[in-house]
C-alpha atoms as a PDB file:
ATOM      1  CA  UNK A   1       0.000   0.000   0.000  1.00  0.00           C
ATOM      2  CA  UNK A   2       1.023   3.668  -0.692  1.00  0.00           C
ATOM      3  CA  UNK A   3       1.807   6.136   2.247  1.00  0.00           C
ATOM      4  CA  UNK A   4      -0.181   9.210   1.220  1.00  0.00           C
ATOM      5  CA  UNK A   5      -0.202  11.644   3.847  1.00  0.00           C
ATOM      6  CA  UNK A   6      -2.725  14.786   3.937  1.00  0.00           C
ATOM      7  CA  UNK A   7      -1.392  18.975   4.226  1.00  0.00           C
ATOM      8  CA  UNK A   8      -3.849  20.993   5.111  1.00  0.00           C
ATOM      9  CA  UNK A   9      -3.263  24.387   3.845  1.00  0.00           C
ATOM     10  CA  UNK A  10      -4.328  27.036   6.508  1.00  0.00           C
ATOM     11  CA  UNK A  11      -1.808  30.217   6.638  1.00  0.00           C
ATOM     12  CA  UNK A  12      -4.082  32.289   4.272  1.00  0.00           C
ATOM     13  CA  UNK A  13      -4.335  35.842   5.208  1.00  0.00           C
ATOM     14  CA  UNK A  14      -8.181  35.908   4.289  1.00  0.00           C
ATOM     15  CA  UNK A  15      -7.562  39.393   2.299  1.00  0.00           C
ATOM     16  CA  UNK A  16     -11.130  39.242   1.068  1.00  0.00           C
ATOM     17  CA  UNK A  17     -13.157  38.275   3.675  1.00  0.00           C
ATOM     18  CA  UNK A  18     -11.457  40.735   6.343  1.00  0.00           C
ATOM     19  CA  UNK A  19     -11.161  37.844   8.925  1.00  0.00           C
ATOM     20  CA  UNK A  20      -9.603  35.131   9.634  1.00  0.00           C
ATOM     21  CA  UNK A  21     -11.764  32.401   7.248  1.00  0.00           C
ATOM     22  CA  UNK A  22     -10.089  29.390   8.941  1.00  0.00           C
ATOM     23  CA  UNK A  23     -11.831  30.571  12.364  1.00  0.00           C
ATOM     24  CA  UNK A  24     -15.234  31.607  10.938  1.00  0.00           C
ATOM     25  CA  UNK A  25     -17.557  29.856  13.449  1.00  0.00           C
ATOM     26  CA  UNK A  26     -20.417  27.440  11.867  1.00  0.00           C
ATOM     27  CA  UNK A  27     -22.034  25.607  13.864  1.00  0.00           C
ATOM     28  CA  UNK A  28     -20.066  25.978  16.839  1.00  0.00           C
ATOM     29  CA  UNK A  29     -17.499  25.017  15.079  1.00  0.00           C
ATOM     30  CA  UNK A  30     -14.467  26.571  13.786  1.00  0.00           C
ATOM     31  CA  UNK A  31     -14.104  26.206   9.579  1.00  0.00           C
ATOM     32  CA  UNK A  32     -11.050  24.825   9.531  1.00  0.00           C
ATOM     33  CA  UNK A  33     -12.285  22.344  12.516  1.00  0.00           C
ATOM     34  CA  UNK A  34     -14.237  20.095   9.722  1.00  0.00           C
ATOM     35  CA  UNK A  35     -11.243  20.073   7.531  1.00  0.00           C
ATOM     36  CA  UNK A  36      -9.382  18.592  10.124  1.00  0.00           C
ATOM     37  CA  UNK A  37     -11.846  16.218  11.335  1.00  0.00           C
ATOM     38  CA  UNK A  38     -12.923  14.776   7.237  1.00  0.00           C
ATOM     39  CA  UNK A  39      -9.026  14.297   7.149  1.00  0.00           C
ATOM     40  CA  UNK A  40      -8.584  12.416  10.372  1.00  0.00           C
ATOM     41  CA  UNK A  41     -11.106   9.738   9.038  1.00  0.00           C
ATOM     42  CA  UNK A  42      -9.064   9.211   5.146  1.00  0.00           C
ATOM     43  CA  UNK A  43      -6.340   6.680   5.085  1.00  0.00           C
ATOM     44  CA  UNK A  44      -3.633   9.435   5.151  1.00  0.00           C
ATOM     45  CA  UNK A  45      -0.521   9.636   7.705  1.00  0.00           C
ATOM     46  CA  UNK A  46       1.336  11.661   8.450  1.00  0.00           C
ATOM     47  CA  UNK A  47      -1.350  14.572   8.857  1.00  0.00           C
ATOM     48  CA  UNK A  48       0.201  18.191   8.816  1.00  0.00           C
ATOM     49  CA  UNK A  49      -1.969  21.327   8.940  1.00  0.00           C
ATOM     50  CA  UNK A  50       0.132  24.441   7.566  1.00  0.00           C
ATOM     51  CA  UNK A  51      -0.799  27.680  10.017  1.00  0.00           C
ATOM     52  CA  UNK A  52       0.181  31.130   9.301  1.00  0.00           C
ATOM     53  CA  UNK A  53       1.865  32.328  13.265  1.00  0.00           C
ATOM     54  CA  UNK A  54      -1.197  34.703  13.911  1.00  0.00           C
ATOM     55  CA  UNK A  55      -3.467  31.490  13.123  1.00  0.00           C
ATOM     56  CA  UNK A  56      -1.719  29.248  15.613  1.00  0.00           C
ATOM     57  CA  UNK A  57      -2.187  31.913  18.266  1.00  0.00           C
ATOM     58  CA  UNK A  58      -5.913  32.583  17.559  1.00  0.00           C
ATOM     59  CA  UNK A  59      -6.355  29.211  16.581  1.00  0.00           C
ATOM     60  CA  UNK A  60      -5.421  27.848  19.876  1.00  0.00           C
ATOM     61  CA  UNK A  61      -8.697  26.363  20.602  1.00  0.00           C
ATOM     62  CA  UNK A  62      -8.410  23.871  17.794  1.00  0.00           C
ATOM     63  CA  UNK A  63      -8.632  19.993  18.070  1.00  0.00           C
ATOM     64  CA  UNK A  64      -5.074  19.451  16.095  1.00  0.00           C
ATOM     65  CA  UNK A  65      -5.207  15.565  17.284  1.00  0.00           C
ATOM     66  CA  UNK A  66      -3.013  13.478  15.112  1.00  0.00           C
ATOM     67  CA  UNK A  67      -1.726  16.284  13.188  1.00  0.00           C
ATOM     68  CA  UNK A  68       1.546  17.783  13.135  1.00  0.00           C
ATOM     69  CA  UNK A  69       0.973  21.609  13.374  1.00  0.00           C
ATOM     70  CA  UNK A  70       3.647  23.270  10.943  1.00  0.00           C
ATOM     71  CA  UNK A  71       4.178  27.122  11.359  1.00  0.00           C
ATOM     72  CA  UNK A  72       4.743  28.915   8.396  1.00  0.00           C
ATOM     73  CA  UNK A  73       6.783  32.186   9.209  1.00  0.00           C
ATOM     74  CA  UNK A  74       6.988  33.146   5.116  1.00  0.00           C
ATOM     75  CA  UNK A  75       2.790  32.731   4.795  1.00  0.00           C
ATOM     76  CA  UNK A  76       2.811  36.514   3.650  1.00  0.00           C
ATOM     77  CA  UNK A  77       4.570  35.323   0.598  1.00  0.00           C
ATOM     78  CA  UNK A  78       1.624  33.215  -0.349  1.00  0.00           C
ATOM     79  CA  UNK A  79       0.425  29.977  -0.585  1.00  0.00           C
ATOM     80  CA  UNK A  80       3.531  28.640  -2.283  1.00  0.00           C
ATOM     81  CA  UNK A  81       5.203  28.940   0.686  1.00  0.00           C
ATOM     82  CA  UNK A  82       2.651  26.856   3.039  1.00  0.00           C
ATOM     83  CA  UNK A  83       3.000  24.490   0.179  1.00  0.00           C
ATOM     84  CA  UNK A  84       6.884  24.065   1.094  1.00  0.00           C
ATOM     85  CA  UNK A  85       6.712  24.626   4.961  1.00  0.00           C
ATOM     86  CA  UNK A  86       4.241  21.634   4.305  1.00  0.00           C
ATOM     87  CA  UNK A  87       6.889  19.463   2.036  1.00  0.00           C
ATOM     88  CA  UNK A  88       9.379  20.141   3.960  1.00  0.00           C
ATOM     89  CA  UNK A  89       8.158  18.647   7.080  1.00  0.00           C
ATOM     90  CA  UNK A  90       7.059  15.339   5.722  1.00  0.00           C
ATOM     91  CA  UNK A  91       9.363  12.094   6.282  1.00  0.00           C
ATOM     92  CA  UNK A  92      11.049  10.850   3.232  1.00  0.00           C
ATOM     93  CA  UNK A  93       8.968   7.807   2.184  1.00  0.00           C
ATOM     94  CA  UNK A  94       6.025   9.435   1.331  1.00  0.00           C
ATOM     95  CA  UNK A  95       4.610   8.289  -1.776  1.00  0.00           C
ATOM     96  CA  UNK A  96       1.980  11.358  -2.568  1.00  0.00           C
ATOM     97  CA  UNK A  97       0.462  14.024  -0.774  1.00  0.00           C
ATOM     98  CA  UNK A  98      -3.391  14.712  -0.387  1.00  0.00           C
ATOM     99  CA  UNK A  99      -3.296  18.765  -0.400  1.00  0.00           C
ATOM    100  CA  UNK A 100      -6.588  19.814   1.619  1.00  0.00           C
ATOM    101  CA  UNK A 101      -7.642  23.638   1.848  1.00  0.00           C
ATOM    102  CA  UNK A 102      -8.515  24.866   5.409  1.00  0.00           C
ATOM    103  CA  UNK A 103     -11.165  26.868   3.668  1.00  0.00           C
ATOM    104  CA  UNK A 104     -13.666  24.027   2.033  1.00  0.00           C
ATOM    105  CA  UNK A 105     -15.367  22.805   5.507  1.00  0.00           C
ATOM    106  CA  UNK A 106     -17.942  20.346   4.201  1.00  0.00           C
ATOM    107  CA  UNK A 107     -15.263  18.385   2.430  1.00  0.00           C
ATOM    108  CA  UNK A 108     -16.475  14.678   2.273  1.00  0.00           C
ATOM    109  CA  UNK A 109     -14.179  12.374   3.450  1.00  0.00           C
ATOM    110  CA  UNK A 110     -14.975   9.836   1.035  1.00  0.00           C
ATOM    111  CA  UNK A 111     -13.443  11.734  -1.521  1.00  0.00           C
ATOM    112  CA  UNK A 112     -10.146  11.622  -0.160  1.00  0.00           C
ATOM    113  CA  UNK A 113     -10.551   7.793   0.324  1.00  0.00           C
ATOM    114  CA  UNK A 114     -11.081   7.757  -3.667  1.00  0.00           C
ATOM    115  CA  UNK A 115      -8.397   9.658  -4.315  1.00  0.00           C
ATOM    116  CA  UNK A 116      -6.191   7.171  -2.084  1.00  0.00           C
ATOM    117  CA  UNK A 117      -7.526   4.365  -4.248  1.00  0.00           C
ATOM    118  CA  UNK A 118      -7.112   6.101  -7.454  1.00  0.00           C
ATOM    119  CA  UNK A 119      -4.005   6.886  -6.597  1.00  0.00           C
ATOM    120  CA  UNK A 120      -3.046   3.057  -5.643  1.00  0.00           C
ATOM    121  CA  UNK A 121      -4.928   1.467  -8.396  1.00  0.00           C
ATOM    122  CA  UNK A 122      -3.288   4.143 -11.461  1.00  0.00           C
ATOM    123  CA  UNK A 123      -0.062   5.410  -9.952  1.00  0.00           C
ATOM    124  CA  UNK A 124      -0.672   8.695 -11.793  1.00  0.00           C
ATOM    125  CA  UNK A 125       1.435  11.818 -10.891  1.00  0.00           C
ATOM    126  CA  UNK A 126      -1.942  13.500 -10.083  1.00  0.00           C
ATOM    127  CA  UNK A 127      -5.314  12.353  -9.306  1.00  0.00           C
ATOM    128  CA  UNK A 128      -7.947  14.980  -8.877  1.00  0.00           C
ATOM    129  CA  UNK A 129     -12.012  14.620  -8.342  1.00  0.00           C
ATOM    130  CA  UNK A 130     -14.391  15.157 -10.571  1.00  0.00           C
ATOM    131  CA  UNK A 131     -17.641  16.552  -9.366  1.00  0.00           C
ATOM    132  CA  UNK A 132     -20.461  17.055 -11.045  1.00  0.00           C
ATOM    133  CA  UNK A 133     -19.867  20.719 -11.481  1.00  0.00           C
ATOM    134  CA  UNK A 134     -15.655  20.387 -12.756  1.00  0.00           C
ATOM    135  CA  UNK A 135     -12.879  19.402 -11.931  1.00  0.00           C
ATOM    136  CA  UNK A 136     -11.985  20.475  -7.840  1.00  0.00           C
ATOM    137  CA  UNK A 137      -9.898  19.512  -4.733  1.00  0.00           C
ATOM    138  CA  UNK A 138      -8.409  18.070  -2.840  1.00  0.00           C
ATOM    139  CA  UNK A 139      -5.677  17.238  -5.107  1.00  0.00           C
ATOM    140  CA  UNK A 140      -3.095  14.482  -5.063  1.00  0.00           C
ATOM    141  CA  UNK A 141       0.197  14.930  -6.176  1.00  0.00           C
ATOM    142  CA  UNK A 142       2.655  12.251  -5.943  1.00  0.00           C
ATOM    143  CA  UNK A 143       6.479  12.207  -4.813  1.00  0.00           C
ATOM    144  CA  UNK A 144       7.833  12.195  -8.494  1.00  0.00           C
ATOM    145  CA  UNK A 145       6.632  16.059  -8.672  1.00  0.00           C
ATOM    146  CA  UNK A 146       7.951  17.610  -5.280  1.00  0.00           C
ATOM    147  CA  UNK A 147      10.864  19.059  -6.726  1.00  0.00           C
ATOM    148  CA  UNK A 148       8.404  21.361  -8.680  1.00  0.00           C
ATOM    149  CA  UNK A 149       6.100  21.889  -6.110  1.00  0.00           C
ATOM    150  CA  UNK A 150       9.486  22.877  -4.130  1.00  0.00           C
ATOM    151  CA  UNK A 151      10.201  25.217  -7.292  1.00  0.00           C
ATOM    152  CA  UNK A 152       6.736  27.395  -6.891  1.00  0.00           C
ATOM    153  CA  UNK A 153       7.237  31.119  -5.706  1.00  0.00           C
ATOM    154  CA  UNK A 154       4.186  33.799  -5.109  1.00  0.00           C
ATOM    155  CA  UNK A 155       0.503  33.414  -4.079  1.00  0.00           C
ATOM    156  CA  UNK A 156      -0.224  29.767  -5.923  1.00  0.00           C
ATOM    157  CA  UNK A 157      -0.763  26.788  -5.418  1.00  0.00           C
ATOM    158  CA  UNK A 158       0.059  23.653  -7.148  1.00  0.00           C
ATOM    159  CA  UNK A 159      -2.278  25.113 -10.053  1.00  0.00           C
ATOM    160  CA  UNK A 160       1.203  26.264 -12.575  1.00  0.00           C
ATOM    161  CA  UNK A 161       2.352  22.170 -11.915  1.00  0.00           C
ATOM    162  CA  UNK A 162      -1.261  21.001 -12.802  1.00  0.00           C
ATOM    163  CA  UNK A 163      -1.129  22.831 -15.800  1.00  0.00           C
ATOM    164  CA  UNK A 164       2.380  21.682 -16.839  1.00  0.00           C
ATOM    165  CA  UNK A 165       1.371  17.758 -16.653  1.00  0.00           C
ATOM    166  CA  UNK A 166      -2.350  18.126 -17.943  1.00  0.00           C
ATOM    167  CA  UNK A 167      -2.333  15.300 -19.880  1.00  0.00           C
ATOM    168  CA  UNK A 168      -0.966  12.968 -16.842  1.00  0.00           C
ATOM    169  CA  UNK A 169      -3.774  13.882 -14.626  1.00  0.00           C
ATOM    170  CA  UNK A 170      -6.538  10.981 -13.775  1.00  0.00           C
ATOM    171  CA  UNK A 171      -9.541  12.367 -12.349  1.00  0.00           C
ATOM    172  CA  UNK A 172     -11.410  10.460  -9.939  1.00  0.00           C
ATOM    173  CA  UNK A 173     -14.930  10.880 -11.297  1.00  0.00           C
ATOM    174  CA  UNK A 174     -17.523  12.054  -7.963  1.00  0.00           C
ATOM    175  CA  UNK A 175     -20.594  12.213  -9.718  1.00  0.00           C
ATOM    176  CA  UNK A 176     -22.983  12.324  -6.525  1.00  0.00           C
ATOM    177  CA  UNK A 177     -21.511  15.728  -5.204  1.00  0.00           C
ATOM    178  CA  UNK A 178     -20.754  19.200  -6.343  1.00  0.00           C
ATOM    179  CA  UNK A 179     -17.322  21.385  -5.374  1.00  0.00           C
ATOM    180  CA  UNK A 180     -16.845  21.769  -1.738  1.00  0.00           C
ATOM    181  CA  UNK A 181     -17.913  25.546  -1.442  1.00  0.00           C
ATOM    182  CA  UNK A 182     -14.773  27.407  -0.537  1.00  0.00           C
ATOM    183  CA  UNK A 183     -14.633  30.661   2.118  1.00  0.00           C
ATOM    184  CA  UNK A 184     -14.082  33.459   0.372  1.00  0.00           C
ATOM    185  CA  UNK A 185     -16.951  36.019   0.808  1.00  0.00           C
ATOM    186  CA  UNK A 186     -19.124  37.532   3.531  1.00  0.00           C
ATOM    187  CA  UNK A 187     -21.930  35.658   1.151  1.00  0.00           C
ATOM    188  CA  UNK A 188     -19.957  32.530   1.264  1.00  0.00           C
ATOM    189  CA  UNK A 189     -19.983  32.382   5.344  1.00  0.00           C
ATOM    190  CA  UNK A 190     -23.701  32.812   5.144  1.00  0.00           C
ATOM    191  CA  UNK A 191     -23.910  29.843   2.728  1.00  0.00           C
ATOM    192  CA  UNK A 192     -21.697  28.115   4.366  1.00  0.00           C
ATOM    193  CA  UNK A 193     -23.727  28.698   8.017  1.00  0.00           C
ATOM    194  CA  UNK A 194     -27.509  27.877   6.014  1.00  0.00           C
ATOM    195  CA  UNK A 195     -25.805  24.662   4.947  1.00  0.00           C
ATOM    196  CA  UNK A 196     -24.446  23.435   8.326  1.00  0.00           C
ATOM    197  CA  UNK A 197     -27.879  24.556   9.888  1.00  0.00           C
ATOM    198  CA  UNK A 198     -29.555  21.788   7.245  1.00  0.00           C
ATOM    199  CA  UNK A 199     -27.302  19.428   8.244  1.00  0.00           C
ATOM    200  CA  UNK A 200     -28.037  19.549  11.539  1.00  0.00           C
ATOM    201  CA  UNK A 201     -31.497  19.247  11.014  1.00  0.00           C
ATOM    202  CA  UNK A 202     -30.991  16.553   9.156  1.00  0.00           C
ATOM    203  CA  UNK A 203     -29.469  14.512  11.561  1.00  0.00           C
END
């Protein structure tokens, strides 16, 4: 079996929303909170969450259980740099990397499982899902592309090495689910707090 371990991504300075969106209570729960948890029940170890320093103060409430908490001192230089602080802390026989985003709390965690099994069954470099609205994340990348994950500078992601190996992607096809709705709005919170009100109800 592979080892695939999970970085969340959580050092973003939340420009647009004016607050911190990792922290954004729904539910009684922090955002980033659910990330954590939907990654705690996927096949992935080691867990690291990548926090930005004035998120690991704030943050201090946070249920970080199983998860090595990497502080990124460069986070003002974008989310490259939580992408290396994130690398960089990982033992050296990892096979691939699940990359989570603090910012997508209703994340299901059986996505992550496909993604594991894509990733065991094809060996592709990346293996992305497929929801019924596009292509979204979490994304996979495995150890064979590091070195250009490594090479990324600015506010981006692993988007410029997506684009450079297009045509070795495999997308894990999720046809029951849309996009995880991201954090990036006042509008989005709202959504985001309707949403975890229905599930509640739901219950």
């Amino acid at each position: 079996m592979a080892r695939v371990a999970g970085i969340v991504l959580a050092a973003g300075s939340s420009r647009r929303l004016g607050q911190p969106k990792q922290l954004v209570t729904l539910c009684g729960k922090p955002a980033l909170q659910y990330v954590l948890d939907a990654a705690r029940q996927a096949p992935l170890e080691p867990l690291l969450v990548v926090l930005s320093p004035q998120i690991a103060v704030a943050g201090s409430g946070l249920d970080t259980t199983g998860f090595a908490v990497v502080t990124n001192e460069r986070a003002h230089e974008g989310q490259s740099s939580s992408v290396k602080a994130g690398l960089a802390a990982l033992p050296p026989d990892v096979d691939a990397v699940v990359f989570l985003l603090g910012d997508q709390p209703f994340l299901d965690p059986s996505v992550i499982n496909r993604l594991v099994t894509c990733f065991e069954r094809t060996h592709a470099p990346i293996v992305r899902p497929r929801y019924v609205d596009g292509p979204g994340h979490p994304v996979l990348i495995a150890r064979a592309l590091f070195p250009e994950l490594r090479a990324l500078h600015g506010d981006v992601g692993a988007k410029p090495v997506l684009a450079a190996h297009a045509e070795e992607i495999v997308e894990c096809e999720i046809p029951e689910l849309a996009s995880p709705l991201d954090l990036d709005t006042p509008e989005d919170v709202e959504r985001a707090r309707r949403c975890c009100q229905g599930r509640a109800l739901h219950r």
